[in-house]
Protein backbone atom coordinates (compact mmCIF):
# COMPACT_ATOMS: atom_id res chain seq x y z
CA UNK A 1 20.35 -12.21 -11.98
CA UNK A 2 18.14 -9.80 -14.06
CA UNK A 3 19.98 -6.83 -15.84
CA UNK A 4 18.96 -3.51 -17.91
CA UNK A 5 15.66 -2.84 -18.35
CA UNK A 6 14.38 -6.68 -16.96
CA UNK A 7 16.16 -5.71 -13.35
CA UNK A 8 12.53 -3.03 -12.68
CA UNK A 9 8.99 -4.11 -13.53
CA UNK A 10 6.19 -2.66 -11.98
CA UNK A 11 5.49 -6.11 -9.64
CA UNK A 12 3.70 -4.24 -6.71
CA UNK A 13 1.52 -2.53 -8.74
CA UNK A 14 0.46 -5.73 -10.80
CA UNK A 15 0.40 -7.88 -7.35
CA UNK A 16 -1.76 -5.08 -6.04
CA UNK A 17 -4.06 -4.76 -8.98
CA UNK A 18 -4.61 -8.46 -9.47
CA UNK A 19 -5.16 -8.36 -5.43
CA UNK A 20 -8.14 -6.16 -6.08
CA UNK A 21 -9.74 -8.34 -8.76
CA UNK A 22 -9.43 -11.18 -6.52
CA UNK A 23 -10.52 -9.97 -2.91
CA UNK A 24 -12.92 -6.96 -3.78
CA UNK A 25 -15.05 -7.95 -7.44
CA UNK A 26 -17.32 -5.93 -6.13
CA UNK A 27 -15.85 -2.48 -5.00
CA UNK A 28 -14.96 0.28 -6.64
CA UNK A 29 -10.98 0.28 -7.21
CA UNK A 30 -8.78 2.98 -7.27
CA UNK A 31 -4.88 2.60 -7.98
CA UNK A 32 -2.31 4.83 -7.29
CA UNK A 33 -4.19 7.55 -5.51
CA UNK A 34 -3.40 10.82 -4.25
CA UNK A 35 -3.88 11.46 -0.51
CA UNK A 36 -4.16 15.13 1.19
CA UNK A 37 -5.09 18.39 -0.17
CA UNK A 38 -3.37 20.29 -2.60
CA UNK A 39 -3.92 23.23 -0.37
CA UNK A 40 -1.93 24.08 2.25
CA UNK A 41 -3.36 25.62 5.31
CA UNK A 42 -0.79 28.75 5.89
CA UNK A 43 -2.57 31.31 3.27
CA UNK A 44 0.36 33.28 4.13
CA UNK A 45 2.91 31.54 1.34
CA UNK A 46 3.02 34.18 -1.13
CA UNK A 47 1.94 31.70 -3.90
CA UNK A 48 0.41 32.39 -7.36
CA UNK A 49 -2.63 30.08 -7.44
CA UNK A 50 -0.56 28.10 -10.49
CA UNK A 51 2.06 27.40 -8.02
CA UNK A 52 -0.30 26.21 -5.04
CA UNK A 53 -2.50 23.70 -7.84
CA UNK A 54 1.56 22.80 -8.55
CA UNK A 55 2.00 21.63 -4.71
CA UNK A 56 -0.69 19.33 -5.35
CA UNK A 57 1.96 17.02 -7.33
CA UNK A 58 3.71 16.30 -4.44
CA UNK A 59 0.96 14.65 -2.48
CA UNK A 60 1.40 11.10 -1.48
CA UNK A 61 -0.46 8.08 -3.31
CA UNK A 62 -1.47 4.70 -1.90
CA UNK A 63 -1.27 2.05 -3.89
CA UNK A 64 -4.77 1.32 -4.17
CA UNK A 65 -8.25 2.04 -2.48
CA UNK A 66 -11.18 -0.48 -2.54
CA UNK A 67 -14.62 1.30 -1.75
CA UNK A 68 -16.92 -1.46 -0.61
CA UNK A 69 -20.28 -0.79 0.77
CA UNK A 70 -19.00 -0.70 4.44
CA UNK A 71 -15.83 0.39 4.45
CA UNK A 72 -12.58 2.05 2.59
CA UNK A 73 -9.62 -0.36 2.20
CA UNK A 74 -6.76 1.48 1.75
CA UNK A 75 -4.13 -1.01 0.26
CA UNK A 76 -0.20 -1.07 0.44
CA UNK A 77 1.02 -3.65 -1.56
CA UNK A 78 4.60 -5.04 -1.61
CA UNK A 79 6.38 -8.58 -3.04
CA UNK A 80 8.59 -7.93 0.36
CA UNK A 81 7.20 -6.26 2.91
CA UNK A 82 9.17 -3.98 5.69
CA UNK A 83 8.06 -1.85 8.49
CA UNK A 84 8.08 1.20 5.84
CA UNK A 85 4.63 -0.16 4.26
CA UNK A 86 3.28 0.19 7.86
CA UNK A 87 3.95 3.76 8.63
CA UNK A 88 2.83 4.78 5.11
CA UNK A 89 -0.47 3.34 5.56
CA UNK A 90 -0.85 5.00 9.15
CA UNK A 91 -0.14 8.15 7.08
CA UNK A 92 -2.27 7.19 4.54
CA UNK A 93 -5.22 6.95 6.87
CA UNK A 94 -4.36 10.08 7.93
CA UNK A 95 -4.61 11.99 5.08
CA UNK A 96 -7.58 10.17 3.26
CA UNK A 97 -10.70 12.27 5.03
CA UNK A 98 -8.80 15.34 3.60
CA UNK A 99 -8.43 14.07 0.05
CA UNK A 100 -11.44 15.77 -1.75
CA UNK A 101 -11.58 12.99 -4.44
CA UNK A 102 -12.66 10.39 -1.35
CA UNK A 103 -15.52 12.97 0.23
CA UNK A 104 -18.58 11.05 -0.65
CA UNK A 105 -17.15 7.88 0.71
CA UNK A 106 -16.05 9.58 4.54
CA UNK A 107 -19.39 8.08 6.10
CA UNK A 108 -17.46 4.84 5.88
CA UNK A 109 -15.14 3.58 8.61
CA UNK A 110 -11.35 3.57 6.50
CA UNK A 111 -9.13 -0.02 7.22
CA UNK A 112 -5.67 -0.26 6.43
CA UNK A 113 -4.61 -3.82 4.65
CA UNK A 114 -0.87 -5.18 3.87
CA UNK A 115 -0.70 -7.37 0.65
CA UNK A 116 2.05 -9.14 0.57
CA UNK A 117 4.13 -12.48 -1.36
CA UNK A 118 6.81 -13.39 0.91
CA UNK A 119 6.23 -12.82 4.61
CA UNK A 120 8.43 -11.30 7.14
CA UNK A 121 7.14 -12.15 10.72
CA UNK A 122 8.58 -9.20 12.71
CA UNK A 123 6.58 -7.56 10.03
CA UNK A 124 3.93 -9.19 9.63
CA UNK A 125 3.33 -8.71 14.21
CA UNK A 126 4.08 -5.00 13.97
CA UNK A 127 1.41 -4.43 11.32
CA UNK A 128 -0.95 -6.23 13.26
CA UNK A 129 -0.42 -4.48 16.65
CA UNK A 130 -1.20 -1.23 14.42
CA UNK A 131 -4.65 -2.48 13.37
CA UNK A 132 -3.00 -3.75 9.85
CA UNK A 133 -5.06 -5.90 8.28
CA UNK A 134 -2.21 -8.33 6.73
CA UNK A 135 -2.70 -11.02 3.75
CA UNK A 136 -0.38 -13.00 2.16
CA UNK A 137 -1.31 -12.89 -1.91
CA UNK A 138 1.12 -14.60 -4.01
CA UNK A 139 -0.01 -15.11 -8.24
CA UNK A 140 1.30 -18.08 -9.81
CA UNK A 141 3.38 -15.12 -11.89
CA UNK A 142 5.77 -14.58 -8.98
CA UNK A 143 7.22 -18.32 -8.80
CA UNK A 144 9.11 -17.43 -12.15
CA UNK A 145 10.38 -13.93 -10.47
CA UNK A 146 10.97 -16.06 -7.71
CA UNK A 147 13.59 -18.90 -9.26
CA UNK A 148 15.53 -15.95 -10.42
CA UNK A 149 16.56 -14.62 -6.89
CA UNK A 150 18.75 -15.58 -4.09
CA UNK A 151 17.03 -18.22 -2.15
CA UNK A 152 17.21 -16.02 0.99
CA UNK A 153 15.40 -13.20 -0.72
CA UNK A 154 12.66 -15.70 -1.71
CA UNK A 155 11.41 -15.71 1.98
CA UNK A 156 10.83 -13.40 4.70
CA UNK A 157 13.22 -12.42 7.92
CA UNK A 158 12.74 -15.44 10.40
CA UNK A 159 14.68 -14.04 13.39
CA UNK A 160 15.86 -16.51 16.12
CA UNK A 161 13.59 -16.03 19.15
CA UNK A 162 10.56 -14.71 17.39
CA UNK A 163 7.50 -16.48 17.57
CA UNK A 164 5.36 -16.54 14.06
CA UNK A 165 2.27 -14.66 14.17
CA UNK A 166 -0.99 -16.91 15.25
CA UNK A 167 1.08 -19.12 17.04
C-alpha cells in the first residue's frame, strides 16, 4: 500500500488531461475551470468591492472544458467514479452560461461527459438517465496504480440484481 507523499498524486487531473489530448485534438481545452460569477446577485451585502472580487475564489471548477465547433464538453473526470461526479456536472451545467470567461462560446449547446477507469454500473445507468455522456478511458499508466490496490478497488460496484448498462 502507498504511504507519505506517494499515497496522493494528482491521477484525475492527468487521466482527464490525457483524455482531452486523446478525444478532442482539435478543441480548445480548458482544465480546472471556474464556474459562476464572482458576483452575487443581493447588492445588499455590505461588501467592499475587494471582498466581493474575494468571493470569486470560492466558485466551483470542473475539471476540464473542451470547446469544439458544435458544442461545450464539460468534463468530470474520476479513476472511480460515484454518483457525486453526476450531480457536480448537473451543477456544472448550471452555472457555465453565467461564467463570463465561457460568453463567446454560449451559442453552443453545453454536454456533460463522465471519464472514467474502472466502471461502476449503478453509476455508470444513473449518469446516463441524466443525459451523461459516460466513457470508460483507462492509460496504460493506471495498470501500475492498479497492481498496487486491493483487487476489489481495481473494479467497479457490480451489485447482485443489476443489469450492466447496454445489455
Amino acid at each position: 500500500m502507498p504511504r507519505g507523499r506517494d499515497l496522493w498524486l494528482p491521477r484525475e487531473m492527468r487521466l482527464v488531461s490525457e483524455y482531452l489530448l486523446h478525444a478532442y485534438p482539435r478543441a480548445i481545452h480548458l482544465t480546472r475551470v471556474r464556474l459562476g460569477t464572482w458576483k452575487p446577485k443581493a447588492e445588499a451585502l455590505n461588501l467592499t468591492e475587494s471582498e466581493l472580487r474575494m468571493l470569486g475564489s470560492f466558485r466551483r471548477w470542473a475539471d476540464a472544458i473542451a470547446i469544439t465547433e458544435d458544442e461545450i464538453v464539460l468534463i468530470e473526470g474520476a479513476i472511480r467514479p460515484d454518483t457525486g461526479e453526476a450531480s457536480k456536472l448537473e451543477i456544472y451545467k448550471r452555472l457555465v452560461p453565467h461564467t463570463p470567461e465561457l460568453q463567446d462560446w454560449m451559442d453552443r449547446p453545453i454536454r456533460m461527459e463522465l471519464v472514467y477507469a474502472v466502471g461502476d454500473a449503478v453509476v455508470i445507468d444513473y449518469c446516463r438517465e441524466m443525459g451523461i455522456t459516460c466513457v470508460e478511458f483507462r492509460p496504460a499508466w493506471l495498470s501500475e496504480y492498479f497492481e498496487r490496490l486491493q483487487r476489489r478497488q481495481r473494479r467497479g460496484m457490480q451489485p447482485r440484481g443489476f443489469e450492466e448498462p447496454g445489455t
